[in-house]
N, C-alpha and C. Protein backbone atom coordinates (compact mmCIF):
# COMPACT_ATOMS: atom_id res chain seq x y z
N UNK A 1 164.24 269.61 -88.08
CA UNK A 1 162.82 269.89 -88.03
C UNK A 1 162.59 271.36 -88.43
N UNK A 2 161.32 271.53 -89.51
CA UNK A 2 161.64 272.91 -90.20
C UNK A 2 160.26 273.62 -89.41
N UNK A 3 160.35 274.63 -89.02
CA UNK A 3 159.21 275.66 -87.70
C UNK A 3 158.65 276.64 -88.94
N UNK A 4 158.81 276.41 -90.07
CA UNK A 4 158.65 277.33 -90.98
C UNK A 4 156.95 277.45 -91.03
N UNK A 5 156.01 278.30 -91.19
CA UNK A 5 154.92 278.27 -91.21
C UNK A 5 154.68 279.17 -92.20
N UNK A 6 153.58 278.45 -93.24
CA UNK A 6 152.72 279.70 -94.28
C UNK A 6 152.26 280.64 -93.96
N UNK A 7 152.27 281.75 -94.77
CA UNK A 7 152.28 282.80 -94.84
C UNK A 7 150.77 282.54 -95.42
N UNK A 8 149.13 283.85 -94.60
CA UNK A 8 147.89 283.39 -94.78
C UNK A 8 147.70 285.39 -94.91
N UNK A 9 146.69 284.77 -95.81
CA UNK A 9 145.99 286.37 -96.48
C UNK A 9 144.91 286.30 -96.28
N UNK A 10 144.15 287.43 -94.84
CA UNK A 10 143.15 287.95 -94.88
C UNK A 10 142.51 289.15 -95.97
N UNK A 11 141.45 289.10 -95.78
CA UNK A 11 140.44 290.43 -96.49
C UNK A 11 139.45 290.59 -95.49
N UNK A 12 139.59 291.62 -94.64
CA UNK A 12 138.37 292.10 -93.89
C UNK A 12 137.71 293.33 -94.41
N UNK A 13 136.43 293.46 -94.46
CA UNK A 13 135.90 294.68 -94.58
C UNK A 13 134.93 295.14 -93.53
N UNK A 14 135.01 296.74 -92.95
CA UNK A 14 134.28 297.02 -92.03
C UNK A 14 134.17 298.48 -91.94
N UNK A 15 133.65 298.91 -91.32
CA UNK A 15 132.94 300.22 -90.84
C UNK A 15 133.55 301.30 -90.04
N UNK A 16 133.94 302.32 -89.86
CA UNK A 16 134.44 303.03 -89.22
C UNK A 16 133.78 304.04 -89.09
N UNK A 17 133.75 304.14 -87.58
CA UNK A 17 132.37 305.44 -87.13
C UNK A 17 133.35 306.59 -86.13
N UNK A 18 133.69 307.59 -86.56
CA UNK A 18 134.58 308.82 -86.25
C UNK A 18 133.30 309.61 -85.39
N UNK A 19 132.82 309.64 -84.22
CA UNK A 19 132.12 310.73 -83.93
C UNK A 19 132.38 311.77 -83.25
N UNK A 20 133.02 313.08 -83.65
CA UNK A 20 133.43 314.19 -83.10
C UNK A 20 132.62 314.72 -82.27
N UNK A 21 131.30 314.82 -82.47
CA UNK A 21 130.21 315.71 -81.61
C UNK A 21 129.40 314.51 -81.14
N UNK A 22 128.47 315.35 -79.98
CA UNK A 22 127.71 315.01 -79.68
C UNK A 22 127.61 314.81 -78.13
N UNK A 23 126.70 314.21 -77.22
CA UNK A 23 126.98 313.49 -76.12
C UNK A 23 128.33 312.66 -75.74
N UNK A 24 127.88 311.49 -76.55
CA UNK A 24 129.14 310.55 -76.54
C UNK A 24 129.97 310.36 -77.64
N UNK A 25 131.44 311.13 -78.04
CA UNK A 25 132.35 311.57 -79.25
C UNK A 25 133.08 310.28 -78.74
N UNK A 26 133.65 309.62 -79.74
CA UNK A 26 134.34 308.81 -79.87
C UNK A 26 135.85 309.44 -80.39
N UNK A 27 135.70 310.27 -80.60
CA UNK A 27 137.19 310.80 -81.35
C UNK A 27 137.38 312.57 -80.32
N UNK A 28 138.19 312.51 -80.06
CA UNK A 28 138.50 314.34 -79.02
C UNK A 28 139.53 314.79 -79.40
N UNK A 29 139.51 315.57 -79.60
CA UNK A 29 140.30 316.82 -80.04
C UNK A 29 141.75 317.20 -78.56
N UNK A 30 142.90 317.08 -79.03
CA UNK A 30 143.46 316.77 -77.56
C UNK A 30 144.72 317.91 -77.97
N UNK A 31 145.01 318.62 -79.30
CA UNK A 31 145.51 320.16 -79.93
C UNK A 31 144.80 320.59 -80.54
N UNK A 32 144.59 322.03 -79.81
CA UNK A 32 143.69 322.90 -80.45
C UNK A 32 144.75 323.95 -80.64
N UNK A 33 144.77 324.07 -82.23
CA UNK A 33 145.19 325.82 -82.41
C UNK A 33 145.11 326.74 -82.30
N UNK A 34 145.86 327.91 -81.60
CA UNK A 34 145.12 329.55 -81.53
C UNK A 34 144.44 330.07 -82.95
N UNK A 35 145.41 329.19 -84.02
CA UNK A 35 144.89 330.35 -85.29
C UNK A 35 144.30 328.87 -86.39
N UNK A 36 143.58 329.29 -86.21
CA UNK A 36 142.74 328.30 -87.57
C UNK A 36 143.57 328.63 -88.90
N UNK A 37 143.76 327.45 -89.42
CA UNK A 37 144.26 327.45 -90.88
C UNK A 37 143.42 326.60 -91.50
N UNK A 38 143.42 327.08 -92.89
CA UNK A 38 143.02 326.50 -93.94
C UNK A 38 142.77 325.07 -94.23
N UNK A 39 144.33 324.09 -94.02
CA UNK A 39 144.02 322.75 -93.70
C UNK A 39 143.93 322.10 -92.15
N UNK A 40 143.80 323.16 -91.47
CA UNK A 40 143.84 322.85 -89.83
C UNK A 40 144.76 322.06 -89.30
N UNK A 41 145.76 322.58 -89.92
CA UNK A 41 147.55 322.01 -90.03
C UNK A 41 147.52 322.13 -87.99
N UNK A 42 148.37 320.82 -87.56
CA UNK A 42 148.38 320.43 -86.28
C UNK A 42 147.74 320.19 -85.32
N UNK A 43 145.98 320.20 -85.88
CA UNK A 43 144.82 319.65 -85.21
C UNK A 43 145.24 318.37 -85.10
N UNK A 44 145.29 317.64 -83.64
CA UNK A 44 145.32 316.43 -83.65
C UNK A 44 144.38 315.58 -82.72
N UNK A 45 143.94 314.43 -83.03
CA UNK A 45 142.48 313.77 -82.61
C UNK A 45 143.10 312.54 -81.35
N UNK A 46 142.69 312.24 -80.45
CA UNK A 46 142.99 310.77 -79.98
C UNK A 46 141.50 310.14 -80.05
N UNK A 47 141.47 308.85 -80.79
CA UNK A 47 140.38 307.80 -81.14
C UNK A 47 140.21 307.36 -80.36
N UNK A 48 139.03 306.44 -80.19
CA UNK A 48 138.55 305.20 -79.64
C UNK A 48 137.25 305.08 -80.62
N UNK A 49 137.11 304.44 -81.36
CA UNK A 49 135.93 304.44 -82.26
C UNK A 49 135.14 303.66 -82.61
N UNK A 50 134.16 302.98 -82.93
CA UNK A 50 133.92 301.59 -83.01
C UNK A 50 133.62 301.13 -84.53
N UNK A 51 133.93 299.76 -84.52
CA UNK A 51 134.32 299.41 -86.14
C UNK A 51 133.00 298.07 -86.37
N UNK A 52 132.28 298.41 -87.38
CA UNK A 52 131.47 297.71 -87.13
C UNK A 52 131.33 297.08 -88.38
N UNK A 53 130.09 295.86 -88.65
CA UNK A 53 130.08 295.15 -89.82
C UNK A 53 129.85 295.68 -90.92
N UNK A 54 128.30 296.68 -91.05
CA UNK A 54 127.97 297.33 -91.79
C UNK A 54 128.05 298.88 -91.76
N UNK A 55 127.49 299.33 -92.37
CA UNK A 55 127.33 301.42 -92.15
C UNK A 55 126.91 301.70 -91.06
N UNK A 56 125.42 301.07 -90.78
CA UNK A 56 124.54 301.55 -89.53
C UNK A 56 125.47 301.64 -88.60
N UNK A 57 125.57 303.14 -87.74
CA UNK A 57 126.24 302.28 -86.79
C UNK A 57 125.56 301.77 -85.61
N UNK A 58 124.58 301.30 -85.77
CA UNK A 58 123.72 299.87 -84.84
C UNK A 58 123.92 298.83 -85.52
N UNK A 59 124.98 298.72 -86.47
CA UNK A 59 125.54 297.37 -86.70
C UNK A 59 125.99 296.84 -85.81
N UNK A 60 126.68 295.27 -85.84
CA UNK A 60 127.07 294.15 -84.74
C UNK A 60 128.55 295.14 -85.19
N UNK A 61 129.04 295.06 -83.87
CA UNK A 61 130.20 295.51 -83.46
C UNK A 61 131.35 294.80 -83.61
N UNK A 62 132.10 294.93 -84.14
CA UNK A 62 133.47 294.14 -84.36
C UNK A 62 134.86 294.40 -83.77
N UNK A 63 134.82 295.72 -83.31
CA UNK A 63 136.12 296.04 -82.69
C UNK A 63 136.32 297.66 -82.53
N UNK A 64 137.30 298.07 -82.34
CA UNK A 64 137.35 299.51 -82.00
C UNK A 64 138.76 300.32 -82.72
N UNK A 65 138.86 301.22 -83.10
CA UNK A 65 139.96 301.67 -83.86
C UNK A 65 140.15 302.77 -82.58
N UNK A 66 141.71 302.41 -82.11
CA UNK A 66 141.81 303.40 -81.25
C UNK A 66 143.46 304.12 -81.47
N UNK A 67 143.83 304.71 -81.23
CA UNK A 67 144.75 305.86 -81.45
C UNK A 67 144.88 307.29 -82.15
N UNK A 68 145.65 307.94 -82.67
CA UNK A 68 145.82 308.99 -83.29
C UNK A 68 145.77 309.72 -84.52
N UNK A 69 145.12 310.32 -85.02
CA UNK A 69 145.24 311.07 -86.32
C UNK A 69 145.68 312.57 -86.14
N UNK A 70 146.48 313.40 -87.37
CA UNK A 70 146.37 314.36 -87.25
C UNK A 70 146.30 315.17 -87.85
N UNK A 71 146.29 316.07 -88.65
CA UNK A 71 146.62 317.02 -89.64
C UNK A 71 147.71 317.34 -89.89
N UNK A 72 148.40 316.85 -90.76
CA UNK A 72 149.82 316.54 -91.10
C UNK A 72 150.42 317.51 -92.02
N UNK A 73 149.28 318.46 -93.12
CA UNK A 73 150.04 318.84 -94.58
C UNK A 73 149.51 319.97 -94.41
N UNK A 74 150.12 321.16 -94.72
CA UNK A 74 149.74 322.44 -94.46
C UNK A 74 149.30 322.96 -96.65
N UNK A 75 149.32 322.08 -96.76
CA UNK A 75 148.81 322.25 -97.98
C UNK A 75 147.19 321.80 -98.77
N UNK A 76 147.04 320.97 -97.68
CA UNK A 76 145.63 319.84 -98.10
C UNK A 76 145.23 319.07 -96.64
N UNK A 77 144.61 318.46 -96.97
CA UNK A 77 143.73 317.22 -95.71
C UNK A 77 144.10 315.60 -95.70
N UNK A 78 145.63 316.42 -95.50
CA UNK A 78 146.15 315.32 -95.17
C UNK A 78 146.50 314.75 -93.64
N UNK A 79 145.81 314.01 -93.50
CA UNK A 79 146.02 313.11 -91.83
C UNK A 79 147.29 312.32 -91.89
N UNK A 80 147.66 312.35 -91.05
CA UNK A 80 148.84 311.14 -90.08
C UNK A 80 147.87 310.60 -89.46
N UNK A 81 147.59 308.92 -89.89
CA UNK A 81 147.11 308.09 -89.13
C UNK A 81 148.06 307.08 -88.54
N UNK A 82 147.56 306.98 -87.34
CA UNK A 82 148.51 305.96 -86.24
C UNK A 82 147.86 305.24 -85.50
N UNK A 83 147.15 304.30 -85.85
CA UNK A 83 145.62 303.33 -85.43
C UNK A 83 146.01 301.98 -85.24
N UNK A 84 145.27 301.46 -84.35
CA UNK A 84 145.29 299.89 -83.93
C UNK A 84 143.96 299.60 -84.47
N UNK A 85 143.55 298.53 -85.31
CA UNK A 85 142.37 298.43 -85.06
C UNK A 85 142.12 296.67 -84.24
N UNK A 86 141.65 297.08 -82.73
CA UNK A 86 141.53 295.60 -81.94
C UNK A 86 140.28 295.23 -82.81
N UNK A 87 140.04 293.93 -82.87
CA UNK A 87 139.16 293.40 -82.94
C UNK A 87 138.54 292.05 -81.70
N UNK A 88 137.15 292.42 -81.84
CA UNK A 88 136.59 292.09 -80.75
C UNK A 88 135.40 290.92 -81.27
N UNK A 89 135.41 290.46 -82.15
CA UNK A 89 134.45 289.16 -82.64
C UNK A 89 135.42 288.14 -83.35
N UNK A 90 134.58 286.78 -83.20
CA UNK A 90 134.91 285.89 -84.17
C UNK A 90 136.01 285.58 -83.99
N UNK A 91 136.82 284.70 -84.88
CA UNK A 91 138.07 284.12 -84.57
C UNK A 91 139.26 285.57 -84.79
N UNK A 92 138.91 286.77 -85.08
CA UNK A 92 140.13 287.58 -84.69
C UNK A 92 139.37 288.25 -83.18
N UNK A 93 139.17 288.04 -82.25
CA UNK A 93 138.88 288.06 -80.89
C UNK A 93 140.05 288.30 -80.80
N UNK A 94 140.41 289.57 -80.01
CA UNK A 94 141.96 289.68 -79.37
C UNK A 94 143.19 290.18 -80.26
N UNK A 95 143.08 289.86 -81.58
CA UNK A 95 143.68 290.84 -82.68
C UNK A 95 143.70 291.73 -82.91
N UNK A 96 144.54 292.27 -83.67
CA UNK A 96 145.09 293.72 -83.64
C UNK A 96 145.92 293.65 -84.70
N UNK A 97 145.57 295.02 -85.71
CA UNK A 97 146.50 295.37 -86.93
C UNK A 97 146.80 297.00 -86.83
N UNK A 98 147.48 297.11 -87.23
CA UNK A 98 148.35 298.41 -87.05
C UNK A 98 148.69 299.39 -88.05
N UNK A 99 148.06 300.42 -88.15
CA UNK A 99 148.13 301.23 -89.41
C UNK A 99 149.01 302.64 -88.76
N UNK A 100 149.64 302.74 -89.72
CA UNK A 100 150.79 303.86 -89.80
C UNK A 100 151.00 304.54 -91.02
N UNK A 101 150.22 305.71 -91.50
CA UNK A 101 150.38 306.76 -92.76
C UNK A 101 149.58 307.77 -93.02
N UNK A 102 149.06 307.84 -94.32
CA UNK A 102 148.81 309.10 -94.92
C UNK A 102 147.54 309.10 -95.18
N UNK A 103 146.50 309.93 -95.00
CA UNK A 103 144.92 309.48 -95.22
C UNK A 103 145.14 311.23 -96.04
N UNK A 104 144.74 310.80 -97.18
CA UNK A 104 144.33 312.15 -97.92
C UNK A 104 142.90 312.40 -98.10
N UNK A 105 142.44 313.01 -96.49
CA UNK A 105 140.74 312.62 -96.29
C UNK A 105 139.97 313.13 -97.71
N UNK A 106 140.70 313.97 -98.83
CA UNK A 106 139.38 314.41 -99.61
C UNK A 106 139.82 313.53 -100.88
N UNK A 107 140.54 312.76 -101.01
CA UNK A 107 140.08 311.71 -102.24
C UNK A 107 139.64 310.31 -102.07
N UNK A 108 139.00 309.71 -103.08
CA UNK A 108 137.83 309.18 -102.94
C UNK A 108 138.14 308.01 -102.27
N UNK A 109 139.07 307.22 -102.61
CA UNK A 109 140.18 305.95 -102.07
C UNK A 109 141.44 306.57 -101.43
N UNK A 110 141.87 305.87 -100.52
CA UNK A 110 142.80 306.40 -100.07
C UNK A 110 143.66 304.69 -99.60
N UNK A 111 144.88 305.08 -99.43
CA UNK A 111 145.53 303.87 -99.21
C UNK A 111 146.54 303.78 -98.11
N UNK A 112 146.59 302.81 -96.97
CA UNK A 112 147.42 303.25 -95.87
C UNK A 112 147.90 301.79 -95.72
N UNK A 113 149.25 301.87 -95.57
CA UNK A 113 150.28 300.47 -94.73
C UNK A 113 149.87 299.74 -94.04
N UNK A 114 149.76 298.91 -93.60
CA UNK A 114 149.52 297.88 -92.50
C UNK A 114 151.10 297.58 -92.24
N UNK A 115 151.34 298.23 -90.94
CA UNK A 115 152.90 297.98 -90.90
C UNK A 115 153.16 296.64 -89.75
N UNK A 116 151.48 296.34 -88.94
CA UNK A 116 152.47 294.82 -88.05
C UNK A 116 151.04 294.84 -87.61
N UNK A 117 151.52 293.96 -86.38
CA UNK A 117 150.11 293.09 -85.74
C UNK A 117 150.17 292.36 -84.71
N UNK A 118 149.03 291.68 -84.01
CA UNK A 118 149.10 290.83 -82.79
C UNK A 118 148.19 289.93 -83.29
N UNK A 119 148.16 288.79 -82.06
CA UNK A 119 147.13 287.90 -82.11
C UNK A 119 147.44 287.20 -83.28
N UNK A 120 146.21 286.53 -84.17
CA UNK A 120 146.29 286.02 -85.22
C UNK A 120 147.07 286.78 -86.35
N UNK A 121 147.37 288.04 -86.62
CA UNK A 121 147.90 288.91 -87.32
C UNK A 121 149.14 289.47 -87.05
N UNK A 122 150.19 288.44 -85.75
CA UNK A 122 151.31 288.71 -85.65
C UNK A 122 152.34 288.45 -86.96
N UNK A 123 153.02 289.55 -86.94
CA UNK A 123 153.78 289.89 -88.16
C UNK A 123 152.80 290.44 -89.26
N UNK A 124 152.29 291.07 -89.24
CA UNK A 124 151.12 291.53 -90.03
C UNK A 124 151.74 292.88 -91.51
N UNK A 125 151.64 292.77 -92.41
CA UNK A 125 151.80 293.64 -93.55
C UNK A 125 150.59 293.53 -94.10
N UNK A 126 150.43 294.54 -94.70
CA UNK A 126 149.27 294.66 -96.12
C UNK A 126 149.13 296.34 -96.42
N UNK A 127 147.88 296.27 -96.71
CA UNK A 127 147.60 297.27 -96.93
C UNK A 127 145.91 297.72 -96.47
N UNK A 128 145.38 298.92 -96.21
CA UNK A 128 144.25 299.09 -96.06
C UNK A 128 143.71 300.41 -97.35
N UNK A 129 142.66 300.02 -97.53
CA UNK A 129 141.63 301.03 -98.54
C UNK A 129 140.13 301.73 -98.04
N UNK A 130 140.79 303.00 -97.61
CA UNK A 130 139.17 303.60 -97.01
C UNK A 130 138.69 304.40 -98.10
N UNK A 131 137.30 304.66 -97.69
CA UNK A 131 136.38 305.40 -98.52
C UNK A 131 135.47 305.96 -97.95
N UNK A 132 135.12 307.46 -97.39
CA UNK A 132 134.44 307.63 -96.78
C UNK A 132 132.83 307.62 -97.35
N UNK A 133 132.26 306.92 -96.18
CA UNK A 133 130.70 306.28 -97.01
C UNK A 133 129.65 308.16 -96.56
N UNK A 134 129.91 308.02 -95.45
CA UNK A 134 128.97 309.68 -94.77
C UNK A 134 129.95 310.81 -94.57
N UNK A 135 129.92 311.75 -94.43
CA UNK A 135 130.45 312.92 -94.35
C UNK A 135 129.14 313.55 -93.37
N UNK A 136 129.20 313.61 -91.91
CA UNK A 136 128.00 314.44 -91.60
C UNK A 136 128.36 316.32 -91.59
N UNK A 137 127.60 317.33 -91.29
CA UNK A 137 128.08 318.24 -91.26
C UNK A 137 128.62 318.62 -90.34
N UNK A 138 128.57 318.69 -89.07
CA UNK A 138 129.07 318.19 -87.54
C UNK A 138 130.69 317.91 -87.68
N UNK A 139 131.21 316.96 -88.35
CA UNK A 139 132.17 316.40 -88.97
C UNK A 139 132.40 315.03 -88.12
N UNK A 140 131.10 314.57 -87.76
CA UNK A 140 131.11 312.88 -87.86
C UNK A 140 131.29 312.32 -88.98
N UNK A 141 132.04 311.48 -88.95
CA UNK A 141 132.24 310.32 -90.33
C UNK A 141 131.72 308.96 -90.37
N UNK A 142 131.25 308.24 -91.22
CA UNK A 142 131.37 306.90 -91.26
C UNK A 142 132.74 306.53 -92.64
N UNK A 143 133.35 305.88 -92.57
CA UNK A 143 134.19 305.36 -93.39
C UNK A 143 134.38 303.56 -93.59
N UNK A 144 134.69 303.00 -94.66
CA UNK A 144 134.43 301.70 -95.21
C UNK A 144 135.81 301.44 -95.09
N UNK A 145 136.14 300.43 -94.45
CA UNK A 145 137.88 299.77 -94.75
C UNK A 145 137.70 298.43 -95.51
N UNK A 146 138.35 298.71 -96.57
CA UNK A 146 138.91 297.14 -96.77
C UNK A 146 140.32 296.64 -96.52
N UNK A 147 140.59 295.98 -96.29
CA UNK A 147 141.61 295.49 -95.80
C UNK A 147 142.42 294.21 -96.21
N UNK A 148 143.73 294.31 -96.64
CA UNK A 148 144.52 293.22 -97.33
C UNK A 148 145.37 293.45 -96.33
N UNK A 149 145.45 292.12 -95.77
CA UNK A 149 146.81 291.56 -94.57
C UNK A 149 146.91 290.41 -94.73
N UNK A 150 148.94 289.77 -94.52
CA UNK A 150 149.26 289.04 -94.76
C UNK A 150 150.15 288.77 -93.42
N UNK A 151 150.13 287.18 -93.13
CA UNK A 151 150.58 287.57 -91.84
C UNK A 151 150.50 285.84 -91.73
N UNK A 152 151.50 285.67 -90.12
CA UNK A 152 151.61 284.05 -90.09
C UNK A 152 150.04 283.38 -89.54
């Protein structure tokens, strides 16, 4: 008897709302440097963020991107991202994909691993493609994911 099961390819796309300031910040600052540099080399963030359908973020809510980014490259704006993103609607209720890499926040596409997963997305690979949609001055973000995962 063969347990072998197909291999199924999602495409999600969704919203990512980074809010540094304000009342209620979704993203905090948890290393702060004595000496400011240029690329703010070893600033590092812990997330909880919410990921939603569209830009607004009074869009319907889909899930939350929570873990770590940081300032990784003492040369440019380059982040170490280390993110779960749970999802909280629809049949990925309880899922979870897992991003682990390189966000080079100032070009226009950027491309990061999907290295595993839970839930429906156990064993999870792909890849993800952000684009930041807002840039506020504050340094709130909204950002667009698309998302290619392959998984049982």
């Amino acid at each position: 008897m063969s347990t072998k099961r197909m291999e199924k390819v999602n495409r999600l796309r969704f919203y990512f709302h980074d809010i540094v300031d304000g009342k209620h910040p979704t993203a905090m600052q948890i290393i702060r440097l004595p000496n400011k540099t240029a690329t703010s080399f070893g600033t590092t963030f812990m997330v909880d963020d919410p990921l939603t359908e569209k830009p607004k973020p009074t869009s319907k809510l889909v899930g939350r991107a929570q873990g770590i980014y940081a300032f990784a490259s003492q040369n440019d704006f380059g982040l170490l991202m280390v993110m779960n993103f749970a999802f909280s609607e629809g049949i990925y209720n309880g899922s979870a994909i897992s991003i682990l890499g390189r966000n080079a926040v100032l070009d226009t596409v950027r491309e990061m691993p999907i290295v595993g997963g839970s839930g429906i997305f156990r064993f999870a690979r792909g890849y993800a493609l952000a684009k930041t949609v807002w840039l506020y001055k504050n340094g709130d973000a909204i950002v667009e994911y698309n998302v290619t995962v392959v998984h049982l």
